[in-house]
PDB file of N, CA and C in Angstrom:
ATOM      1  N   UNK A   1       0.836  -1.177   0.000  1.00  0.00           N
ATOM      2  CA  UNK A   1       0.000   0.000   0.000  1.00  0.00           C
ATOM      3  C   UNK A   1       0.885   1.245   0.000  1.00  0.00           C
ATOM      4  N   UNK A   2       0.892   2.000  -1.139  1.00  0.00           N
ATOM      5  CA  UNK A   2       1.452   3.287  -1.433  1.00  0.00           C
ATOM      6  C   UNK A   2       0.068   4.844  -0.259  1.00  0.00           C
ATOM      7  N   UNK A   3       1.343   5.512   0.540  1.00  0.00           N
ATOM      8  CA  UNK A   3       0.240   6.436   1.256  1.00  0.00           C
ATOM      9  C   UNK A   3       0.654   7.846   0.572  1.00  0.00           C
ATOM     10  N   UNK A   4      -0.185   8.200   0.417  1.00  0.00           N
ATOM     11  CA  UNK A   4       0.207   9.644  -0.193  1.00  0.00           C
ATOM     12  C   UNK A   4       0.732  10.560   0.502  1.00  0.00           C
ATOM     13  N   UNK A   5       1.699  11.177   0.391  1.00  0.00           N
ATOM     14  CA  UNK A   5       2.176  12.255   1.434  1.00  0.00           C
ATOM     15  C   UNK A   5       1.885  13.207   2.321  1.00  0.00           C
ATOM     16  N   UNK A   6       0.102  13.766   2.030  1.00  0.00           N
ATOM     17  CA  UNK A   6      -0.336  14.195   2.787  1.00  0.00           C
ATOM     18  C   UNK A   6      -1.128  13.317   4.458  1.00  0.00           C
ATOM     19  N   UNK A   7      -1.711  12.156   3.428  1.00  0.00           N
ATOM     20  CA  UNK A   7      -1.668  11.248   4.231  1.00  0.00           C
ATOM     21  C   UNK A   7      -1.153  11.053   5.301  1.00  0.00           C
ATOM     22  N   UNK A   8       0.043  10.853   4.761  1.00  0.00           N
ATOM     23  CA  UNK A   8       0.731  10.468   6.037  1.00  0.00           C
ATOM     24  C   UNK A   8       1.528  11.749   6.924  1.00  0.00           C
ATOM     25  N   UNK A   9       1.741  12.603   6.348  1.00  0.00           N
ATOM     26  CA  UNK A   9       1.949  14.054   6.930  1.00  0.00           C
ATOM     27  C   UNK A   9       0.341  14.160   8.285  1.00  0.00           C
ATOM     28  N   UNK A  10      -0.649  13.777   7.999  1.00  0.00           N
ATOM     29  CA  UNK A  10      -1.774  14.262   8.802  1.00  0.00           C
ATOM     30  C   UNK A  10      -1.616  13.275   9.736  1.00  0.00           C
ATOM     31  N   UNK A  11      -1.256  11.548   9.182  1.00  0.00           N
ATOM     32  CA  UNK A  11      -1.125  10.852  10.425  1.00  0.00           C
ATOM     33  C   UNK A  11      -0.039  10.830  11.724  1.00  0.00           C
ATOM     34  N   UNK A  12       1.401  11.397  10.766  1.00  0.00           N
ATOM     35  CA  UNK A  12       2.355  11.801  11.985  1.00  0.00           C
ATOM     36  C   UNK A  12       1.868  12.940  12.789  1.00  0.00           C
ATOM     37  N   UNK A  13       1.330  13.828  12.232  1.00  0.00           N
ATOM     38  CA  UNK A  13       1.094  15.098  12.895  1.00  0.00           C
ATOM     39  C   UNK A  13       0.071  14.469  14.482  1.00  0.00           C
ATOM     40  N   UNK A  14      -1.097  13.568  13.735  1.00  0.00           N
ATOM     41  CA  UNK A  14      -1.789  12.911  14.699  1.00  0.00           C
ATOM     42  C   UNK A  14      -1.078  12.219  15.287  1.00  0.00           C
ATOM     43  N   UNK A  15      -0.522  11.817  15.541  1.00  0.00           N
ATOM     44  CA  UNK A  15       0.937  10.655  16.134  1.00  0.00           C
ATOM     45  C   UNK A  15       1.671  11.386  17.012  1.00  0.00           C
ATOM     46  N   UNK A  16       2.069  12.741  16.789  1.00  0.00           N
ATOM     47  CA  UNK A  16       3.237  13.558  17.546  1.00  0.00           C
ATOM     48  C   UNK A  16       1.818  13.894  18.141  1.00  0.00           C
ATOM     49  N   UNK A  17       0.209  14.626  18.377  1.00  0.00           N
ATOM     50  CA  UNK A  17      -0.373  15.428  19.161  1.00  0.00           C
ATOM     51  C   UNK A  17      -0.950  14.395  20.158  1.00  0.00           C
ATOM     52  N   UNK A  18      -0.991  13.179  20.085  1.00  0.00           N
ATOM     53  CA  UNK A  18      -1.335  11.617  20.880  1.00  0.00           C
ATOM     54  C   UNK A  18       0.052  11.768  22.060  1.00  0.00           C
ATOM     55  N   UNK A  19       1.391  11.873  21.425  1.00  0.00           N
ATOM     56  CA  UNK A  19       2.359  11.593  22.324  1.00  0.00           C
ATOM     57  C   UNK A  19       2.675  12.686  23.267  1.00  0.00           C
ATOM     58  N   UNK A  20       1.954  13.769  22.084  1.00  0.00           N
ATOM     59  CA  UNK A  20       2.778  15.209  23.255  1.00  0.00           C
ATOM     60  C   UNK A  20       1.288  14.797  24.551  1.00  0.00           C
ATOM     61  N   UNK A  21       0.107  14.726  24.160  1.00  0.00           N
ATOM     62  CA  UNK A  21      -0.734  14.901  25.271  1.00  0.00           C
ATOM     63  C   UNK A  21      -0.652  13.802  26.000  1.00  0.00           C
ATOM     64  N   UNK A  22      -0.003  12.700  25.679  1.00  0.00           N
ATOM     65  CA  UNK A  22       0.558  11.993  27.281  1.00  0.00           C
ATOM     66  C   UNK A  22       1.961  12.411  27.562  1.00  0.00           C
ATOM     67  N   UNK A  23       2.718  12.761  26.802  1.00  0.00           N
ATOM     68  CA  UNK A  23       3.625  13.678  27.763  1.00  0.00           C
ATOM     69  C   UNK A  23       3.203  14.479  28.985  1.00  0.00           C
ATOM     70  N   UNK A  24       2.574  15.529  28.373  1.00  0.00           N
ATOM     71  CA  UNK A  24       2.306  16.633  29.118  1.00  0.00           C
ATOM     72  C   UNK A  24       1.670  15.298  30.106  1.00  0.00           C
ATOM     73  N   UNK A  25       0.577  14.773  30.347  1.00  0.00           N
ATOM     74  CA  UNK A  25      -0.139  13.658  31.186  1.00  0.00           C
ATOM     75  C   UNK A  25       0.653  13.120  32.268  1.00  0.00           C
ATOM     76  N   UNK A  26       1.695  12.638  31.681  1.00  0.00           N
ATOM     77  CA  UNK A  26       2.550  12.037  32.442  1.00  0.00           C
ATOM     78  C   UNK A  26       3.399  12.439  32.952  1.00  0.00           C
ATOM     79  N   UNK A  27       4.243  13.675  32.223  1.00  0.00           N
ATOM     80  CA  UNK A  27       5.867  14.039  32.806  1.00  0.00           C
ATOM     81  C   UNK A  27       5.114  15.602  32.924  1.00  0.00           C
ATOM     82  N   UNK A  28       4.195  16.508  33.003  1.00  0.00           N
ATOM     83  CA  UNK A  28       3.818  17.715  32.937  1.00  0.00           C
ATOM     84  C   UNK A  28       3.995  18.385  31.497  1.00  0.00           C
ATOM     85  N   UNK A  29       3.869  19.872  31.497  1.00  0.00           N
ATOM     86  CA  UNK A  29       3.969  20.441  30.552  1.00  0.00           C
ATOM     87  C   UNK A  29       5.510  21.288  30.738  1.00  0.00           C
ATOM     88  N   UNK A  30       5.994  21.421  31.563  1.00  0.00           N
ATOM     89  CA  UNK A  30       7.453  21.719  31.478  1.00  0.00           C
ATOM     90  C   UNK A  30       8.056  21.069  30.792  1.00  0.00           C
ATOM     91  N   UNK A  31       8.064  19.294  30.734  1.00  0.00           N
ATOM     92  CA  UNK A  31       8.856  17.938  30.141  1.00  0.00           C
ATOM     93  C   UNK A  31       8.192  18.459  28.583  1.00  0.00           C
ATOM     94  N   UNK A  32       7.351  18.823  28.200  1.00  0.00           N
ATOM     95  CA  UNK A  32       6.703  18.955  26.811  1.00  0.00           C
ATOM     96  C   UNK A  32       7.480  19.838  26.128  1.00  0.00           C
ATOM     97  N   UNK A  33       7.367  21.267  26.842  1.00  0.00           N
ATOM     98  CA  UNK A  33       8.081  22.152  26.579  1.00  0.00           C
ATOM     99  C   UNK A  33       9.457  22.548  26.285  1.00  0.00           C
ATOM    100  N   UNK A  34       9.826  21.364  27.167  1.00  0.00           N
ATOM    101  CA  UNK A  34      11.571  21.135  26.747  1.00  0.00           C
ATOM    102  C   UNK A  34      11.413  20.365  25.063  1.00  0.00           C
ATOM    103  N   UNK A  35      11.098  19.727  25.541  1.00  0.00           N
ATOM    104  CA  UNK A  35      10.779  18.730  23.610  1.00  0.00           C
ATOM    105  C   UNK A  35      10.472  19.077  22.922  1.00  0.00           C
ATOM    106  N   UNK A  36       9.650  20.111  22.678  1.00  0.00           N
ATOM    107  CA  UNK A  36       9.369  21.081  21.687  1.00  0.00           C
ATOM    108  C   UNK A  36       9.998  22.158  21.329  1.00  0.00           C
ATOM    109  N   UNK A  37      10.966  22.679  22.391  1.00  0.00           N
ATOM    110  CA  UNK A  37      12.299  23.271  22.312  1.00  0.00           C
ATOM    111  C   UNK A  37      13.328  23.205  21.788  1.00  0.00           C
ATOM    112  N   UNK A  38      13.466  21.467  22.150  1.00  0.00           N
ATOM    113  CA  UNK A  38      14.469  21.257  21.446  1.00  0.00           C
ATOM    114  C   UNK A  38      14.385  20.191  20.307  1.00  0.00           C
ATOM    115  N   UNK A  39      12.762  19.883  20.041  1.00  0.00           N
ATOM    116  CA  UNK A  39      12.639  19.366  18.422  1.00  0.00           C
ATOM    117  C   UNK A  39      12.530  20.445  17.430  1.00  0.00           C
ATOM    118  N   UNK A  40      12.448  21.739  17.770  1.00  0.00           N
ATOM    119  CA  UNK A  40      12.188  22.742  16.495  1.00  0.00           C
ATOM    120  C   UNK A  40      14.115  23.536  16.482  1.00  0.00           C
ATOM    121  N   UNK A  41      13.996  23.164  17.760  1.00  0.00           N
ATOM    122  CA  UNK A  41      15.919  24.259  17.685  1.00  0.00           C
ATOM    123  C   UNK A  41      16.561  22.811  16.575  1.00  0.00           C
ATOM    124  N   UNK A  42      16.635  21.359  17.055  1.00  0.00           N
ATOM    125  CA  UNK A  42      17.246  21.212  16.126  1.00  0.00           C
ATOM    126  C   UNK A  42      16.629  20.676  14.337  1.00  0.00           C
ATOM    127  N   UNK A  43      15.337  20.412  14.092  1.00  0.00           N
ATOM    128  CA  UNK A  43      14.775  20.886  13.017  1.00  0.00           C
ATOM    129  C   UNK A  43      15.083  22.320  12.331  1.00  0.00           C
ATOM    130  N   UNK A  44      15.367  23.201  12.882  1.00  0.00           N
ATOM    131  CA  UNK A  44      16.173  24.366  12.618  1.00  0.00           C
ATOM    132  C   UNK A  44      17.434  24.580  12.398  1.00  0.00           C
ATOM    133  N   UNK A  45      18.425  23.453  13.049  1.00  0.00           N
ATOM    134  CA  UNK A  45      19.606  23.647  13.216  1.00  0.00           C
ATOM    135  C   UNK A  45      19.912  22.583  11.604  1.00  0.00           C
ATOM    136  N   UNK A  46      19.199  21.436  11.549  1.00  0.00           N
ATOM    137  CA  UNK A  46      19.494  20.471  10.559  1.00  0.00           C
ATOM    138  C   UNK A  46      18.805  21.361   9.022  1.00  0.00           C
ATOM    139  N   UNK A  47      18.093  22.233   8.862  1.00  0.00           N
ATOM    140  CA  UNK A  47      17.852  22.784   7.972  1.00  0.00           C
ATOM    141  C   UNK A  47      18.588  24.412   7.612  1.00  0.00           C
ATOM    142  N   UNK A  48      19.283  24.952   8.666  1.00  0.00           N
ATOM    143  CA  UNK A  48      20.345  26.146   8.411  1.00  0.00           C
ATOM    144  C   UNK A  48      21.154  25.658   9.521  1.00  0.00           C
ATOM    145  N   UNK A  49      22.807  24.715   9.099  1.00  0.00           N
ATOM    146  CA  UNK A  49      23.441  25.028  10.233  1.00  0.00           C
ATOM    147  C   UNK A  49      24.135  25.797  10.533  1.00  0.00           C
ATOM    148  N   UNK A  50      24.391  25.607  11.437  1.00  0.00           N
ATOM    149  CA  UNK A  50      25.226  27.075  12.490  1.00  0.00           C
ATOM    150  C   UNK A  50      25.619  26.716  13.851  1.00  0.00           C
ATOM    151  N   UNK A  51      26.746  27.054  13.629  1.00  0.00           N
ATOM    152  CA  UNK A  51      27.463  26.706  15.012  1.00  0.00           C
ATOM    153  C   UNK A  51      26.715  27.117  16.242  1.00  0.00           C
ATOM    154  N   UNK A  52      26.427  28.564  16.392  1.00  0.00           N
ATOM    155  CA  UNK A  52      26.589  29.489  17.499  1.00  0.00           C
ATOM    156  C   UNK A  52      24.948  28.667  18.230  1.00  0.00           C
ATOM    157  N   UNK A  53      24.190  28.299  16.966  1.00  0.00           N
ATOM    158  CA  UNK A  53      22.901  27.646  17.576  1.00  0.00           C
ATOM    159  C   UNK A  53      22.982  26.361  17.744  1.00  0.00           C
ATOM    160  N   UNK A  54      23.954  25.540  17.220  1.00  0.00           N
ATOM    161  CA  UNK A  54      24.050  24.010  17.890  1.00  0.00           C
ATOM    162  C   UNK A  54      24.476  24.537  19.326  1.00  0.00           C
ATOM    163  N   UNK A  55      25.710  25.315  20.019  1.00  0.00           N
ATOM    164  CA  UNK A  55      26.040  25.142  21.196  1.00  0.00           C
ATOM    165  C   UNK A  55      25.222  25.733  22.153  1.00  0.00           C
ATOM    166  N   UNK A  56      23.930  26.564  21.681  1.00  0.00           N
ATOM    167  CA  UNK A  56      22.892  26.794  22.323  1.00  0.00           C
ATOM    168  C   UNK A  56      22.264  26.209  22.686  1.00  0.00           C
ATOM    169  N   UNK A  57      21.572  25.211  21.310  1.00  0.00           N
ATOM    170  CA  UNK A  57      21.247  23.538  21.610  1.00  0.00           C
ATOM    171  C   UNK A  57      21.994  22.586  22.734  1.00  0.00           C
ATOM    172  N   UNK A  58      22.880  22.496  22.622  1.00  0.00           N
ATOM    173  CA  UNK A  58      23.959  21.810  23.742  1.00  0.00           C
ATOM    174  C   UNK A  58      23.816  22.083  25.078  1.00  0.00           C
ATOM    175  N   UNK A  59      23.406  23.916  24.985  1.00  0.00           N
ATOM    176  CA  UNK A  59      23.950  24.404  26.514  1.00  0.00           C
ATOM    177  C   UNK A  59      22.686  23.924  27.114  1.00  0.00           C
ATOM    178  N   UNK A  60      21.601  24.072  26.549  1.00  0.00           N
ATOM    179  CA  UNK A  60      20.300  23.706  26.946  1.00  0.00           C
ATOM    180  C   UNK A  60      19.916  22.457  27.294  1.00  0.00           C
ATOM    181  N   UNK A  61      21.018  21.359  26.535  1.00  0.00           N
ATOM    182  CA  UNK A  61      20.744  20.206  27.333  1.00  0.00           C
ATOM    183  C   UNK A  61      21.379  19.892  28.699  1.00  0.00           C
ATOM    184  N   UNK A  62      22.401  20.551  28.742  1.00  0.00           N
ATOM    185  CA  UNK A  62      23.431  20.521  29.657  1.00  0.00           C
ATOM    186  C   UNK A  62      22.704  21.306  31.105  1.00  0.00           C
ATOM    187  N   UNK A  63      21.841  22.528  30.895  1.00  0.00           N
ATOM    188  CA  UNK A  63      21.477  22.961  32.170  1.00  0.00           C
ATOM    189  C   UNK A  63      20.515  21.960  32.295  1.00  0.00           C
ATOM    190  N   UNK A  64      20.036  21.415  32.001  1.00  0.00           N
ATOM    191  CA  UNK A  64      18.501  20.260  32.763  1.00  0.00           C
ATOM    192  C   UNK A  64      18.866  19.649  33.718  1.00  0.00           C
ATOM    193  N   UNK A  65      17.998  19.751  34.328  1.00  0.00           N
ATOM    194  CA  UNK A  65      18.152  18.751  35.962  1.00  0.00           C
ATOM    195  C   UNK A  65      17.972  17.005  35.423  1.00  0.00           C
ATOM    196  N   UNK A  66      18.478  16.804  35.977  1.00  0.00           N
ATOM    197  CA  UNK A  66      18.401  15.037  35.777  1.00  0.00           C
ATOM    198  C   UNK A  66      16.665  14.389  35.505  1.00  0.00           C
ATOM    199  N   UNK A  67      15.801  14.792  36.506  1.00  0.00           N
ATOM    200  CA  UNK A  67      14.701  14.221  36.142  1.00  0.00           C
ATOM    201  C   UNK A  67      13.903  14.502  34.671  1.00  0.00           C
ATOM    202  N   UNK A  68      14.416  15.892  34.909  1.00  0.00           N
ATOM    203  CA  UNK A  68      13.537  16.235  32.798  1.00  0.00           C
ATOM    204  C   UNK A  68      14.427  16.113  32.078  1.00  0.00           C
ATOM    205  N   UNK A  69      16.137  15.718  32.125  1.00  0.00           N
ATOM    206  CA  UNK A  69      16.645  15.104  31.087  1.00  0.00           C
ATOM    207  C   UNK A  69      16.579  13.820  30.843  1.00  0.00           C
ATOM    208  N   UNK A  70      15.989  12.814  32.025  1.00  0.00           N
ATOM    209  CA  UNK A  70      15.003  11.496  31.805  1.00  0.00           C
ATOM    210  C   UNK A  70      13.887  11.512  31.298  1.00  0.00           C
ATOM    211  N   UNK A  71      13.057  12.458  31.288  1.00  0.00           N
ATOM    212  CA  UNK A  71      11.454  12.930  31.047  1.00  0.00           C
ATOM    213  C   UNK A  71      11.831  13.004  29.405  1.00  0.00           C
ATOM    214  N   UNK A  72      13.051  14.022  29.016  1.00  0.00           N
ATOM    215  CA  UNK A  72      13.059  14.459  27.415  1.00  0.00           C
ATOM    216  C   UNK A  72      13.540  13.090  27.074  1.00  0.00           C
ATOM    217  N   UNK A  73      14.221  12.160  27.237  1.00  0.00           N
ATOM    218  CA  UNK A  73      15.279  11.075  27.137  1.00  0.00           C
ATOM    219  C   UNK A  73      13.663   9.961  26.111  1.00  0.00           C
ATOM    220  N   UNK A  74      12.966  10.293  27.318  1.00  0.00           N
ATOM    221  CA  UNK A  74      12.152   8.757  27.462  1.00  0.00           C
ATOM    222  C   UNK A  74      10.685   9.544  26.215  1.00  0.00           C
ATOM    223  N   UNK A  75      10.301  10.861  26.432  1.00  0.00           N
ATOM    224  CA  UNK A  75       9.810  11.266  25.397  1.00  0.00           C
ATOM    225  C   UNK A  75      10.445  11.103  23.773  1.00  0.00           C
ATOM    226  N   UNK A  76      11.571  11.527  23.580  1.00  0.00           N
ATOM    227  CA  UNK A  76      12.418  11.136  22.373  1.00  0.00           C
ATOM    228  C   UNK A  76      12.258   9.438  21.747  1.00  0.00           C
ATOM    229  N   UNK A  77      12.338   9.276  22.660  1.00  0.00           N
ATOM    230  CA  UNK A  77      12.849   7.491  22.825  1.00  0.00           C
ATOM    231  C   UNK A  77      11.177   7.076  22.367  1.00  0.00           C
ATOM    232  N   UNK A  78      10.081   7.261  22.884  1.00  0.00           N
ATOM    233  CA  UNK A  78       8.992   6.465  22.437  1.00  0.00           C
ATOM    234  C   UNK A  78       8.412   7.154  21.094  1.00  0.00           C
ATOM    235  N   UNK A  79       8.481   8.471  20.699  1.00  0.00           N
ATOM    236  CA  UNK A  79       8.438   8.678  19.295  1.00  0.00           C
ATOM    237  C   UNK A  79       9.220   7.978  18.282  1.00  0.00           C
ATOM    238  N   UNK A  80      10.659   7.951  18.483  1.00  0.00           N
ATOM    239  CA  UNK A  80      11.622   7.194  17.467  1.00  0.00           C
ATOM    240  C   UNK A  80      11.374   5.852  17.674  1.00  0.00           C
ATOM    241  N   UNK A  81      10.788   5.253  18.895  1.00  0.00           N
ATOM    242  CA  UNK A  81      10.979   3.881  18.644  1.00  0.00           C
ATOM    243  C   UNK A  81      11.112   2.784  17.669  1.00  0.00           C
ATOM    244  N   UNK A  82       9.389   3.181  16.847  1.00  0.00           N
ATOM    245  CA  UNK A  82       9.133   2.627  15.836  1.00  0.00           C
ATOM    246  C   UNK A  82      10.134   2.733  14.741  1.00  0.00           C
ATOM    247  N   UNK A  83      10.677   1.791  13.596  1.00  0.00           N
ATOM    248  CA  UNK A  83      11.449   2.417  13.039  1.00  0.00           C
ATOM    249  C   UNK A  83      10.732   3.019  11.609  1.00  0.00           C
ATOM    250  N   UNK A  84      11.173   3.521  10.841  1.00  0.00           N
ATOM    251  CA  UNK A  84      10.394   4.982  10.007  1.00  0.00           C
ATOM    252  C   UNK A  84       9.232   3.489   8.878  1.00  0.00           C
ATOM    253  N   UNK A  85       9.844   2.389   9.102  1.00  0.00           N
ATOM    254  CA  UNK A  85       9.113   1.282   7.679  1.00  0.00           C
ATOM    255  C   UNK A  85       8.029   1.253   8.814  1.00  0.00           C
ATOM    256  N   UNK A  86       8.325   0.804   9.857  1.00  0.00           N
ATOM    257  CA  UNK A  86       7.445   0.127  11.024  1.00  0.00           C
ATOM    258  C   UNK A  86       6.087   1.121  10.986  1.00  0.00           C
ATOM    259  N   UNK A  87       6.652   2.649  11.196  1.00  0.00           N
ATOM    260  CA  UNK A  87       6.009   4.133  11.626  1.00  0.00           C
ATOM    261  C   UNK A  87       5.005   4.186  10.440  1.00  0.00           C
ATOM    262  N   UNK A  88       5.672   3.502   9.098  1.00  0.00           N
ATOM    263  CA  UNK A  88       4.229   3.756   8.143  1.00  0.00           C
ATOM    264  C   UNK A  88       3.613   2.998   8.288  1.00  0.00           C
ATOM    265  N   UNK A  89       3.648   1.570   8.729  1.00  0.00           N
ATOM    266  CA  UNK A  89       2.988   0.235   9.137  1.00  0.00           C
ATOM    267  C   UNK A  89       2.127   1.016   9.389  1.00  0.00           C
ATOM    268  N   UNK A  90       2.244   1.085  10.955  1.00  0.00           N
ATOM    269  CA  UNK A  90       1.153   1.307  11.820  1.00  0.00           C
ATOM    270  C   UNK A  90       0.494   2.983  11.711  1.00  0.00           C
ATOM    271  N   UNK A  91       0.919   3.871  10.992  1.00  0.00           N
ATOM    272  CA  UNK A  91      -0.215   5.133  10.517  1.00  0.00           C
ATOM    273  C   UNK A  91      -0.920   4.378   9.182  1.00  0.00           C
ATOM    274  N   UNK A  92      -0.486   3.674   8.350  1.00  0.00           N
ATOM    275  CA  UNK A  92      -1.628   3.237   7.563  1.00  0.00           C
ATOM    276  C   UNK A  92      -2.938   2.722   8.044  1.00  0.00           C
TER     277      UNK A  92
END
């Protein structure tokens, strides 16, 4: 089964707004907020790079307290799980 790109553009989108609202559920909306911080800084960084904003990226992981750099760790971790063949599996 071939999915058309919008398709599947609407089902990740539905996919990332499922995970952020048990984020926020589970780890608060601070843990969200970091992830969304730092999924658009580096979506930003991988589409214009630049030094001065990767080590911004960096510094920002580096100040987190241990529990929301487990909170961002384990958020990251259950979006990527699937792998990207698997990820169209299951949005088809």
């Amino acid at each position: 089964m071939t999915l058309d790109n919008n398709v599947l553009r609407r089902r990740t989108s539905l996919l990332g707004s499922l995970l952020g609202d048990a984020i926020s559920r589970q780890s608060g909306e601070q843990t969200l907020d970091t992830i969304e911080t730092l999924r658009k800084g580096f979506i930003q960084q991988r589409r214009e790079p630049n030094e001065a904003h990767k080590q911004q990226l960096i510094d920002f992981i580096a100040s987190l307290d241990n529990q929301t750099l487990k909170n961002v760790i384990r958020g990251f971790s259950i979006y990527f799980f699937p792998s990207q063949s698997k990820r169209r599996e299951l949005l088809a």
